[in-house]
C-alpha atoms as a PDB file:
ATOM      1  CA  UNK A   1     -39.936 118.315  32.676  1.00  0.00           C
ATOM      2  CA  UNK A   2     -38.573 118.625  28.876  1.00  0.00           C
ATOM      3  CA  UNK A   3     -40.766 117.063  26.335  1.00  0.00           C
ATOM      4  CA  UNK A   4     -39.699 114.073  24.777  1.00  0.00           C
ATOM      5  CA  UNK A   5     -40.013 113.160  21.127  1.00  0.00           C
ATOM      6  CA  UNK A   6     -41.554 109.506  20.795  1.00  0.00           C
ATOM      7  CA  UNK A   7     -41.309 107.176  17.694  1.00  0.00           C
ATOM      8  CA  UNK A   8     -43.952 104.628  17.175  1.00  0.00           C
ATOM      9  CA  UNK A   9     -44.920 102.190  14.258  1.00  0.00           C
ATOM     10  CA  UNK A  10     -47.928 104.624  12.422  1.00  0.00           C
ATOM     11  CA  UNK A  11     -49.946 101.315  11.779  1.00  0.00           C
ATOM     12  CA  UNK A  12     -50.543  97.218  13.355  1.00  0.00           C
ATOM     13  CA  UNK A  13     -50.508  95.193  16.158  1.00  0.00           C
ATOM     14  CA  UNK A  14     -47.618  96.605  17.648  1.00  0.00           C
ATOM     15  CA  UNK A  15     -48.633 100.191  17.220  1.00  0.00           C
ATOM     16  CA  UNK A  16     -52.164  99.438  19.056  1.00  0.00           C
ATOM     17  CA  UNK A  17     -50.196  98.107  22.065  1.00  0.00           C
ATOM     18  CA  UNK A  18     -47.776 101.070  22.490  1.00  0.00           C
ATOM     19  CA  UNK A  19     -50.592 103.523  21.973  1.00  0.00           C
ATOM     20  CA  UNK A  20     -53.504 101.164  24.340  1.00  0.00           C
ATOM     21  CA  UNK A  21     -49.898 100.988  26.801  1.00  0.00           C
ATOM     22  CA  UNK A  22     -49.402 105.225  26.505  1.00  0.00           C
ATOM     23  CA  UNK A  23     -53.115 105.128  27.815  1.00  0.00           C
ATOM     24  CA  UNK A  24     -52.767 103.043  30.615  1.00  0.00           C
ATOM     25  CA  UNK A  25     -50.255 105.005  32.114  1.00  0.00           C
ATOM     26  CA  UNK A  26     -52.462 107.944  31.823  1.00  0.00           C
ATOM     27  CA  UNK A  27     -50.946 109.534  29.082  1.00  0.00           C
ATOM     28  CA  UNK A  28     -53.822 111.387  26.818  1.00  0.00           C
ATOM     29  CA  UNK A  29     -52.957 112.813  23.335  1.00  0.00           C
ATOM     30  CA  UNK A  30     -55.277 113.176  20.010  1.00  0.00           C
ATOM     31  CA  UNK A  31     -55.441 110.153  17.696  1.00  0.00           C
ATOM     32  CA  UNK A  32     -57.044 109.587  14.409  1.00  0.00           C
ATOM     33  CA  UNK A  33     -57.151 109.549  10.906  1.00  0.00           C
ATOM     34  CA  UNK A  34     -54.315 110.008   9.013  1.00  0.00           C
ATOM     35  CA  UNK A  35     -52.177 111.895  11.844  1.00  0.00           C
ATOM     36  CA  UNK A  36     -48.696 111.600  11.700  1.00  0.00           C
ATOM     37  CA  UNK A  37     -47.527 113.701  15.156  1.00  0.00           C
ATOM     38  CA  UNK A  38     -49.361 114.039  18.084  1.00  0.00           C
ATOM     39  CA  UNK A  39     -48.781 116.436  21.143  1.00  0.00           C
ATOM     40  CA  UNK A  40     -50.028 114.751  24.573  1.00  0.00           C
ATOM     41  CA  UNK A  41     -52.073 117.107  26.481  1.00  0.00           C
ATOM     42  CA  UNK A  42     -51.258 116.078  30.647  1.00  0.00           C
ATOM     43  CA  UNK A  43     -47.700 114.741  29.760  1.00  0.00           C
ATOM     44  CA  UNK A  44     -44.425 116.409  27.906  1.00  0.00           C
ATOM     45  CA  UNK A  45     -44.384 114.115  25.235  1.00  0.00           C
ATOM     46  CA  UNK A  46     -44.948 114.116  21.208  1.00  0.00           C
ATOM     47  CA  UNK A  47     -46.104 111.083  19.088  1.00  0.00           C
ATOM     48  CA  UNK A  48     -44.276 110.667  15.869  1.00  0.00           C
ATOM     49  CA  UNK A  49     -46.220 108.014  13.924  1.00  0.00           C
ATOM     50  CA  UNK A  50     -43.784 106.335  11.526  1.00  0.00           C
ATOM     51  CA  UNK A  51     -42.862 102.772   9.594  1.00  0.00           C
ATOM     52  CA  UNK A  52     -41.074 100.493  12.353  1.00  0.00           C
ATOM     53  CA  UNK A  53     -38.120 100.423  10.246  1.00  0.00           C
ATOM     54  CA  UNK A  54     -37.342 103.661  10.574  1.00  0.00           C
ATOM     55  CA  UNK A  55     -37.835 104.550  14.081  1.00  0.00           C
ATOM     56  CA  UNK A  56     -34.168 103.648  14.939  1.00  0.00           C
ATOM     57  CA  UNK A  57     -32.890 105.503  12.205  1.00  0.00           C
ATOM     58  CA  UNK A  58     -34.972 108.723  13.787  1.00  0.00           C
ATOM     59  CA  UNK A  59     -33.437 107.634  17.091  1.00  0.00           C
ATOM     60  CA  UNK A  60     -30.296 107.149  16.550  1.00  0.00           C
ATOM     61  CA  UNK A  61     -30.365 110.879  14.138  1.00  0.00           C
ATOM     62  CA  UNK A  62     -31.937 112.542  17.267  1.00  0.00           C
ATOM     63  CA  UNK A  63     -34.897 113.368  15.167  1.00  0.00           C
ATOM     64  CA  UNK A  64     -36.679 111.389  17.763  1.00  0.00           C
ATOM     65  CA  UNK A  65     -36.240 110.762  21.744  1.00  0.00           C
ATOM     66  CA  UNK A  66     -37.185 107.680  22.015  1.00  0.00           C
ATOM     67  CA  UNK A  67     -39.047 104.829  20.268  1.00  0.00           C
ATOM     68  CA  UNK A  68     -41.096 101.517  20.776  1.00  0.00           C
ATOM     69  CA  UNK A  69     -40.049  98.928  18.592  1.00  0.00           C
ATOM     70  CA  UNK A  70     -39.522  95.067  18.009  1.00  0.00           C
ATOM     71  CA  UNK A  71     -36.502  94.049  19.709  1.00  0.00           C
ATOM     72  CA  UNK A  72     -35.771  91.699  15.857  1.00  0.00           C
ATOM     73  CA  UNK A  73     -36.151  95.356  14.688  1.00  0.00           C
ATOM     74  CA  UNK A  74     -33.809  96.726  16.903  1.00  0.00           C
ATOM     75  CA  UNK A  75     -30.919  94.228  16.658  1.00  0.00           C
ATOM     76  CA  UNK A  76     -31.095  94.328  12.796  1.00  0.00           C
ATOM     77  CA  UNK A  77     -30.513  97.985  12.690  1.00  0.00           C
ATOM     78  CA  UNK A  78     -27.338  97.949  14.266  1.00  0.00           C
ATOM     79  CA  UNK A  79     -27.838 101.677  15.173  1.00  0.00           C
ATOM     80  CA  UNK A  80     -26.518 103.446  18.372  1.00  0.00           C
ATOM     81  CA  UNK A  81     -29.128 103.588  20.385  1.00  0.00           C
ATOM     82  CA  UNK A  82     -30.047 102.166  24.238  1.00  0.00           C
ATOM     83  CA  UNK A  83     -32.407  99.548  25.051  1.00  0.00           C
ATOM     84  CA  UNK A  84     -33.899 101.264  28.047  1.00  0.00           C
ATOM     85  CA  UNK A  85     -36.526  98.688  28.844  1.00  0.00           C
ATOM     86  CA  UNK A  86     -38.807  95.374  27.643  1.00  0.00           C
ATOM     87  CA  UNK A  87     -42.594  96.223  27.467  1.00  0.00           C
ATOM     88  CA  UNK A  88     -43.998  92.559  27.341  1.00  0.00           C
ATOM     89  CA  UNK A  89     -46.156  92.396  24.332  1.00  0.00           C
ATOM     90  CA  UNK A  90     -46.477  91.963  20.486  1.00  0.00           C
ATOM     91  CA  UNK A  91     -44.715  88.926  21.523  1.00  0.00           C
ATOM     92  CA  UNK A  92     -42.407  86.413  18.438  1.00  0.00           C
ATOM     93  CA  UNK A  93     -40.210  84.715  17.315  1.00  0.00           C
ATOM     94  CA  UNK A  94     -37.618  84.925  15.010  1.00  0.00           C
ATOM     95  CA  UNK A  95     -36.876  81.461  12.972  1.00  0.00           C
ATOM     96  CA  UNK A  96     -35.513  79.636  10.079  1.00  0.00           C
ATOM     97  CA  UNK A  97     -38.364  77.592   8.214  1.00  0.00           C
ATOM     98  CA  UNK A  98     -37.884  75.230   4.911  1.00  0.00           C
ATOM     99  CA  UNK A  99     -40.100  73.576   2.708  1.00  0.00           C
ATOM    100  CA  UNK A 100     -42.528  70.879   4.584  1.00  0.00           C
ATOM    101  CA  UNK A 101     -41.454  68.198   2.413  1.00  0.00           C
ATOM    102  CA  UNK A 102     -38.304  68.097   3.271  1.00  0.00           C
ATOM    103  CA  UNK A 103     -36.138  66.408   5.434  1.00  0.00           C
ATOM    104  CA  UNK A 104     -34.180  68.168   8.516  1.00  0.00           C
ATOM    105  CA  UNK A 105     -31.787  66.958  10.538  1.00  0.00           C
ATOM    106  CA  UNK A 106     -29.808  69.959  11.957  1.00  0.00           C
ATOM    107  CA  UNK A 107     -28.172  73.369  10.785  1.00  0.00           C
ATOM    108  CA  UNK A 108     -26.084  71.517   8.550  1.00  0.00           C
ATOM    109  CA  UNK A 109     -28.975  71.522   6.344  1.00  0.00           C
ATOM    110  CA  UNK A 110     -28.585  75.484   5.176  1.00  0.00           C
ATOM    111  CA  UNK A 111     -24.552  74.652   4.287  1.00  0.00           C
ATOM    112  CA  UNK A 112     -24.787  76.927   0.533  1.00  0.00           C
ATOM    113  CA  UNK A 113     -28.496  77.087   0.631  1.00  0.00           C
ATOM    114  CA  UNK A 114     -29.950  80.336  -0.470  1.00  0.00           C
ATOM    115  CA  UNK A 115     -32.218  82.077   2.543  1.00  0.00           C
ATOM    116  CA  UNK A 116     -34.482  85.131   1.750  1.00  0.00           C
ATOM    117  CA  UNK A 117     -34.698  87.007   5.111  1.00  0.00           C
ATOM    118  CA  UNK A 118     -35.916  90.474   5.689  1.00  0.00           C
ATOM    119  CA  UNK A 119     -33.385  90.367   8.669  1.00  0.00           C
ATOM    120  CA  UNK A 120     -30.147  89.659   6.880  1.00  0.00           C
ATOM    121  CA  UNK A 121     -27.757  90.727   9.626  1.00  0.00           C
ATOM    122  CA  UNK A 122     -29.469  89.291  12.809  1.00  0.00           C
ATOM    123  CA  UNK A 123     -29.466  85.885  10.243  1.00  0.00           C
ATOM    124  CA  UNK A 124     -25.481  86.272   9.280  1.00  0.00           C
ATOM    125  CA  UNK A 125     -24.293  86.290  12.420  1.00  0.00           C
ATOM    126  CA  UNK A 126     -26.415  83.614  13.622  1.00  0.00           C
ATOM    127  CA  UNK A 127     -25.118  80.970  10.615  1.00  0.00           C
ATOM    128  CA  UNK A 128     -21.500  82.842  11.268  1.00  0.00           C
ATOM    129  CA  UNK A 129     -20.972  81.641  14.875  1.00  0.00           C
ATOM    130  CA  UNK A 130     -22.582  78.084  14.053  1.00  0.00           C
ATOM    131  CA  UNK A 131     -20.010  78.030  11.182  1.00  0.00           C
ATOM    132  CA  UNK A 132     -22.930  77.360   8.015  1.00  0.00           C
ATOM    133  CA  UNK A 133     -22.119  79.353   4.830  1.00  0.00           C
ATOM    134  CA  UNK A 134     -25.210  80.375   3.326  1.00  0.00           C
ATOM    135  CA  UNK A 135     -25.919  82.805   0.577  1.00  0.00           C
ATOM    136  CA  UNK A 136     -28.446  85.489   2.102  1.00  0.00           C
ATOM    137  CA  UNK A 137     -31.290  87.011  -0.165  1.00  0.00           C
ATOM    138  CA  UNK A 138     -32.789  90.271   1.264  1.00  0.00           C
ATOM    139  CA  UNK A 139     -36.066  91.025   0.864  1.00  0.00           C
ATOM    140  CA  UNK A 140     -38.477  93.844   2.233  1.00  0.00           C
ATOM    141  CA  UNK A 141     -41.589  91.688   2.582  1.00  0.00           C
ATOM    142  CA  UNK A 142     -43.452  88.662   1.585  1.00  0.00           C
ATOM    143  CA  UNK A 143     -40.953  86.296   2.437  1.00  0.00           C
ATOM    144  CA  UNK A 144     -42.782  83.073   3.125  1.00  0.00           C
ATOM    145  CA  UNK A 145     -43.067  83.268  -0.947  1.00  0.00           C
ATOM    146  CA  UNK A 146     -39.624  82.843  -1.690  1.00  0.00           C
ATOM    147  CA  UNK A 147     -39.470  79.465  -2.071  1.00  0.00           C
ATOM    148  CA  UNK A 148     -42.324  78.205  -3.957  1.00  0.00           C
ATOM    149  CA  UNK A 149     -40.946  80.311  -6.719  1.00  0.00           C
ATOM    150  CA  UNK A 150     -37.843  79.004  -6.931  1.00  0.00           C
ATOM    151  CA  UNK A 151     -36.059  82.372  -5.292  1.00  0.00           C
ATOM    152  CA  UNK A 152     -34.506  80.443  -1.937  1.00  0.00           C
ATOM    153  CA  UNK A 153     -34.507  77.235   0.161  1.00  0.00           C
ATOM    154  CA  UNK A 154     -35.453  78.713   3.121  1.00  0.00           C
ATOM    155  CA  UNK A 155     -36.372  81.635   4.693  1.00  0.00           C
ATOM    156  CA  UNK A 156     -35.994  83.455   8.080  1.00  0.00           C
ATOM    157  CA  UNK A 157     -39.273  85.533   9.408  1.00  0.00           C
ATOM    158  CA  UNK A 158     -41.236  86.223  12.288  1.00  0.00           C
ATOM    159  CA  UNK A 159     -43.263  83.577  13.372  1.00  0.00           C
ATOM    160  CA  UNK A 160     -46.201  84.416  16.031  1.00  0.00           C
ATOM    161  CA  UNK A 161     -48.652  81.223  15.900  1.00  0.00           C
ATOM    162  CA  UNK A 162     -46.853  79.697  12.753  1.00  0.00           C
ATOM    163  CA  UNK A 163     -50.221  79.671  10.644  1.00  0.00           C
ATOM    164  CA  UNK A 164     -48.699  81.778   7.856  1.00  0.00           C
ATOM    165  CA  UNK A 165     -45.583  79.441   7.565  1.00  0.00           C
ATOM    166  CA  UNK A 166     -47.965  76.733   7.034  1.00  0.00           C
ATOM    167  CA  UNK A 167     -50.308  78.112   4.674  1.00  0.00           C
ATOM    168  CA  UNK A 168     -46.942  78.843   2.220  1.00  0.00           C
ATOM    169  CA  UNK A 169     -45.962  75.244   2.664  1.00  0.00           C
ATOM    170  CA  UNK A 170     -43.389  75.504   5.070  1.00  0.00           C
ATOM    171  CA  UNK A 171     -42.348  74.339   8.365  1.00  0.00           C
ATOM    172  CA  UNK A 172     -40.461  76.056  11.438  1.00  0.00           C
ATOM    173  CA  UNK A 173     -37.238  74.130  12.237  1.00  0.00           C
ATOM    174  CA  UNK A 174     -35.070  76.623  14.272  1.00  0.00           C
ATOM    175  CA  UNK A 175     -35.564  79.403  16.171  1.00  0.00           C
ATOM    176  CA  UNK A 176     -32.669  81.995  16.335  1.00  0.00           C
ATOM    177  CA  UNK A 177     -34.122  84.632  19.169  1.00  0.00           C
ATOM    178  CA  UNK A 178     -37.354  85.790  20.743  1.00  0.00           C
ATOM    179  CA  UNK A 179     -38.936  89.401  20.627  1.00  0.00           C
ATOM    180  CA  UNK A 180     -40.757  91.509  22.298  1.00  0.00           C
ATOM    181  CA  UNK A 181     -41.607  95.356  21.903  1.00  0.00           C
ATOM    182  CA  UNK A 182     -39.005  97.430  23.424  1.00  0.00           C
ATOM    183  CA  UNK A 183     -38.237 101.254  24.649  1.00  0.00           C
ATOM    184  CA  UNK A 184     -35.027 102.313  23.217  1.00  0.00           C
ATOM    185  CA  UNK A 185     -33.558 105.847  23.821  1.00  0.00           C
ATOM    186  CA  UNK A 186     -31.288 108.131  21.915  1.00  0.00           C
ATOM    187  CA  UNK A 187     -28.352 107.772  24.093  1.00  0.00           C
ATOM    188  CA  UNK A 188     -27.322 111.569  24.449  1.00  0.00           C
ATOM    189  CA  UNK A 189     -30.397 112.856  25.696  1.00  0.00           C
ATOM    190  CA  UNK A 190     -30.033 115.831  28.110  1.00  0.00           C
ATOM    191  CA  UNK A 191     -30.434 115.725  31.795  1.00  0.00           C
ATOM    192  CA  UNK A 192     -33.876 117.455  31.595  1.00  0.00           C
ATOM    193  CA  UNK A 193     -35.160 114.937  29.105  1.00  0.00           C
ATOM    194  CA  UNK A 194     -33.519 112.170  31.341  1.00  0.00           C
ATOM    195  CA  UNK A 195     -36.179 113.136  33.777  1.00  0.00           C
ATOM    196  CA  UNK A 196     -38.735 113.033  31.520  1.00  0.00           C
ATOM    197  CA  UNK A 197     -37.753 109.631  30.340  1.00  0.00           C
ATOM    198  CA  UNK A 198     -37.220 108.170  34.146  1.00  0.00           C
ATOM    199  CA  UNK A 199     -40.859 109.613  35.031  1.00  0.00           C
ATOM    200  CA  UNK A 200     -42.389 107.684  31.874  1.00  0.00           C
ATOM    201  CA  UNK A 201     -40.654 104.299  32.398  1.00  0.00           C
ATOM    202  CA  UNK A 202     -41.562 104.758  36.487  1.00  0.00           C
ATOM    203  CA  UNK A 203     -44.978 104.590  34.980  1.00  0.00           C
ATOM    204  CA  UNK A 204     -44.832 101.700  32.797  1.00  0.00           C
ATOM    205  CA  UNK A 205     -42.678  99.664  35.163  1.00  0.00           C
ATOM    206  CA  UNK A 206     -46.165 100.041  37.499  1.00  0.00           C
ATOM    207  CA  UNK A 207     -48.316  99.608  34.806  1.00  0.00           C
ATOM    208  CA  UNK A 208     -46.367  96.160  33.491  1.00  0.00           C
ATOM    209  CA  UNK A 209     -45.988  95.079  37.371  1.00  0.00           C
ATOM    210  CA  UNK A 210     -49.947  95.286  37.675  1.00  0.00           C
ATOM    211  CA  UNK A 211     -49.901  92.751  34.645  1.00  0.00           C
ATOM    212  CA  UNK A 212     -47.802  90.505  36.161  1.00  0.00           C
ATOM    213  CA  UNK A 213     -50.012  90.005  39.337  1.00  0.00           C
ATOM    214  CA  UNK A 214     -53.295  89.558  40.956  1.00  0.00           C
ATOM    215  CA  UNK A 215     -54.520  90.963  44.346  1.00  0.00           C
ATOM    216  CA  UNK A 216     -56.023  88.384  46.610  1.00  0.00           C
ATOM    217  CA  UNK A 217     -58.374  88.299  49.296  1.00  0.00           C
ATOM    218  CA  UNK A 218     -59.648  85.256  51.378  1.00  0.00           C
ATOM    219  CA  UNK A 219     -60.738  84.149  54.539  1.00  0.00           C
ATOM    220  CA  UNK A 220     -59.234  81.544  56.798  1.00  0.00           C
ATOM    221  CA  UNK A 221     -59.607  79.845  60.263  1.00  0.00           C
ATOM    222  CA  UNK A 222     -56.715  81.527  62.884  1.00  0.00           C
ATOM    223  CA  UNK A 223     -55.678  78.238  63.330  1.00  0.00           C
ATOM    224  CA  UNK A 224     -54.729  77.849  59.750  1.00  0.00           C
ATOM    225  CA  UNK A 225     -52.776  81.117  59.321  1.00  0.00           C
ATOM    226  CA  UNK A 226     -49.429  80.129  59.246  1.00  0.00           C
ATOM    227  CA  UNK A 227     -49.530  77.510  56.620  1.00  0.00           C
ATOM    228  CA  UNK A 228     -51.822  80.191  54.389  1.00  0.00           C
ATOM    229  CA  UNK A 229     -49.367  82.604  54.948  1.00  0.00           C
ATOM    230  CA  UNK A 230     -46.671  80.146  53.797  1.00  0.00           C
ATOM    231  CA  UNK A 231     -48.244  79.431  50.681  1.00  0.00           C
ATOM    232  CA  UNK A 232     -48.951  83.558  50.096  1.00  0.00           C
ATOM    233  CA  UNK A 233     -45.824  84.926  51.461  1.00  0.00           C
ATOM    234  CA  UNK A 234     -47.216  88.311  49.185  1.00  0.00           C
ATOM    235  CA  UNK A 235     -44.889  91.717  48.336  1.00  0.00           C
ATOM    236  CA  UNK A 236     -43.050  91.191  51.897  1.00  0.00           C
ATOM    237  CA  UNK A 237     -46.111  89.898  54.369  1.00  0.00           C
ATOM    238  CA  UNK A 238     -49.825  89.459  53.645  1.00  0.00           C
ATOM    239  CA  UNK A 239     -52.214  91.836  55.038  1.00  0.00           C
ATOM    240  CA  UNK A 240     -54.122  90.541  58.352  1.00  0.00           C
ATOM    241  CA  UNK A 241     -57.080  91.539  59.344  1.00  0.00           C
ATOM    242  CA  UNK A 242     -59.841  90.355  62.342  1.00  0.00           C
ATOM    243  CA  UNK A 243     -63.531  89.673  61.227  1.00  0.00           C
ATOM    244  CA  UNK A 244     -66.740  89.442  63.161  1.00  0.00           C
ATOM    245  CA  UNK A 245     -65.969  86.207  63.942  1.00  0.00           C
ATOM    246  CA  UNK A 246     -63.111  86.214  66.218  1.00  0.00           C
ATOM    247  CA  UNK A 247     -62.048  82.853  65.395  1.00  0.00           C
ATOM    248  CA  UNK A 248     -61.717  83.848  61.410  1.00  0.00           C
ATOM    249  CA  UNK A 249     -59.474  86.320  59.797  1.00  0.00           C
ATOM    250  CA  UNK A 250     -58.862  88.212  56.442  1.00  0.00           C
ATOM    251  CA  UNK A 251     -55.948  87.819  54.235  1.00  0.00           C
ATOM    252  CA  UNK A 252     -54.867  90.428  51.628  1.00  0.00           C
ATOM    253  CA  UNK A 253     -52.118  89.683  49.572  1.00  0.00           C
ATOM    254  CA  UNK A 254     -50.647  89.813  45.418  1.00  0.00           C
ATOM    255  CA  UNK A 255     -50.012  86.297  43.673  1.00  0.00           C
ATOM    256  CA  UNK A 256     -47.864  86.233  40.203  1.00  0.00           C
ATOM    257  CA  UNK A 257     -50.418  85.488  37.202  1.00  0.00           C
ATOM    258  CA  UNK A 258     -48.503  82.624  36.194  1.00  0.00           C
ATOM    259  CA  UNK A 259     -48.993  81.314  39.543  1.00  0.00           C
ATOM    260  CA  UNK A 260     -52.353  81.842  40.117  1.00  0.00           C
ATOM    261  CA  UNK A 261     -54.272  78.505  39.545  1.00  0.00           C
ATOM    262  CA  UNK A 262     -51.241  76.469  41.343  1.00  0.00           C
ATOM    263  CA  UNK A 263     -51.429  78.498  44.834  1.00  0.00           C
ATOM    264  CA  UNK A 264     -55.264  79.075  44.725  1.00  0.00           C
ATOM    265  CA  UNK A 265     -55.533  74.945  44.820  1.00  0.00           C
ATOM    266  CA  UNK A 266     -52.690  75.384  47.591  1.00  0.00           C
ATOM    267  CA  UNK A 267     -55.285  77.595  49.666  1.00  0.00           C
ATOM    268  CA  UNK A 268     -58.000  75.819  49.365  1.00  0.00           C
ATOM    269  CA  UNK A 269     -56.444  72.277  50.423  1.00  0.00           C
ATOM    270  CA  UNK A 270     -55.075  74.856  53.364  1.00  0.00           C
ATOM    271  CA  UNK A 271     -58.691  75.635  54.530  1.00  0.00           C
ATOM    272  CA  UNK A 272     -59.023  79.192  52.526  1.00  0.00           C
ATOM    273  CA  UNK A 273     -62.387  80.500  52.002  1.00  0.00           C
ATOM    274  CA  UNK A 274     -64.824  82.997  50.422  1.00  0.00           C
ATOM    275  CA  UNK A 275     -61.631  83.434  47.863  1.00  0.00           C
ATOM    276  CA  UNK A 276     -61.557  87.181  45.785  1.00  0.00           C
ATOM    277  CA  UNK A 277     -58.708  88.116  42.914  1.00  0.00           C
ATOM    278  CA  UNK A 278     -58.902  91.074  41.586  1.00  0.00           C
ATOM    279  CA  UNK A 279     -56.734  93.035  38.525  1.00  0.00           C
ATOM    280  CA  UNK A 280     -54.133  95.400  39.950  1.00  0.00           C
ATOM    281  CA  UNK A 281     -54.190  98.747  38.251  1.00  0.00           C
ATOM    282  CA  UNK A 282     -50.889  99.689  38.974  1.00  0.00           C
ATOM    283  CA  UNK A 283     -47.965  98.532  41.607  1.00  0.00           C
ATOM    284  CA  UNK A 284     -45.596 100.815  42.357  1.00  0.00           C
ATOM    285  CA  UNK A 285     -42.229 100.207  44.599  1.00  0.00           C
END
């Protein structure tokens, strides 16, 4: 396989993720300190530890592969590059938030306010299509400041749990899109590198499938089979096995997390016993 070039944020939440994610589908490279590249030693890739808003940028120049960013990141940029795949964490928001004092009654309420945004295009062409005309400040950080000193009205940020919003005195009042950390590709990448790239999202596809599920094991009555296997129809059919008992069997079987508590009370009201779940490594199709 050819090596691939990977982009990640060199510091944060997100870049412990991608890295704690690289590990988890067995990918092993050298990491500390102040390194800015890394070569993995059991897998054709290189780490390129950068600032998040540049790793699109490096993308798009094919100075880098690939890259792991915010998806808020990656719409701002505008640059040509393909969203190959959603990864499922460093999870947010990104919203429009005013004073708490004041009143708010609907969009109409940023018609010629001034908004301080670090993400002035995703913002413009939100207030565009809901016809508001808005003046747009830009700035790099430290948004939520912007209107206690008298720079903007309002502001548009990431929110996660909305503590920081509230600690600057303001409120959330609309949210214009979601995020998530994302894989996106340099979309001219040669066939070898292709390969590379289908090998290392068949991995993460497993590991992000484990995530999503829990394997289950339980024990049930024969006579009570059916309406257990109704309730834990599994991946295509639960696994059935005899035990000593020749009137009892074993069930084996995967239940979606956000399931979980919903069909275990199902099973139990259905006669299940001696109940196991277990984490799922990896799931692969």
């Amino acid at each position: 396989m050819s090596k691939l070039k990977i982009a990640i944020q060199k510091k944060g939440r997100l870049s412990e993720k991608t890295l704690l994610l690289l590990q988890e589908c067995n990918i092993r490279y050298p990491n500390g300190g102040d390194i800015l590249k890394s070569e993995s030693s059991n897998f054709p890739i290189e780490l390129l530890f950068l600032r998040d808003d540049d790793i699109s940028k490096y993308v798009a120049a094919n100075l880098a592969d690939i890259g792991i960013i915010g998806e808020n990141v990656y719409r701002e940029a505008k640059q040509e590059v393909d969203l190959i795949e959603y990864l499922g964490f460093a999870s947010c928001r990104l919203s429009l938030a005013i004073p708490r004092h004041f009143e708010y009654k609907g969009l109409s309420f940023f018609q010629n306010k001034k908004i301080a945004t670090s993400y002035p295009n995703i913002l413009e062409n939100f207030l565009y299509k809901r016809g508001i005309t808005a003046s747009i400040e830009f700035i790099s950080g430290s948004v939520e400041i912007a209107p206690s000193i008298g720079l903007a009205d309002a502001i548009c940020d990431i929110v996660s749990s909305g503590s920081t919003l509230m600690a600057n005195g303001l409120k959330e009042v609309e949210k214009i899109i979601d995020s998530q950390a994302v894989l996106i590709a340099n979309p001219r990448l040669s066939i070898k590198k292709k390969k590379t790239l289908d090998e290392l999202t068949f991995r993460i596809k497993a590991v992000l499938k484990a995530k999503e599920n829990k394997y289950i094991l339980l024990n049930a009555p024969n006579d009570k089979i059916k309406d257990i296997i109704k309730i834990l129809p599994g991946m295509k059919s639960p696994t059935l096995l005899p035990l000593a008992n020749k009137n009892w069997s074993s069930l084996h079987s995967v239940i979606q997390e956000d399931q979980f508590w919903k069909i275990i009370d199902e099973l139990k009201q259905a006669g299940a016993e001696g109940i196991l779940v277990a984490p799922i490594e990896k799931m692969i199709f």
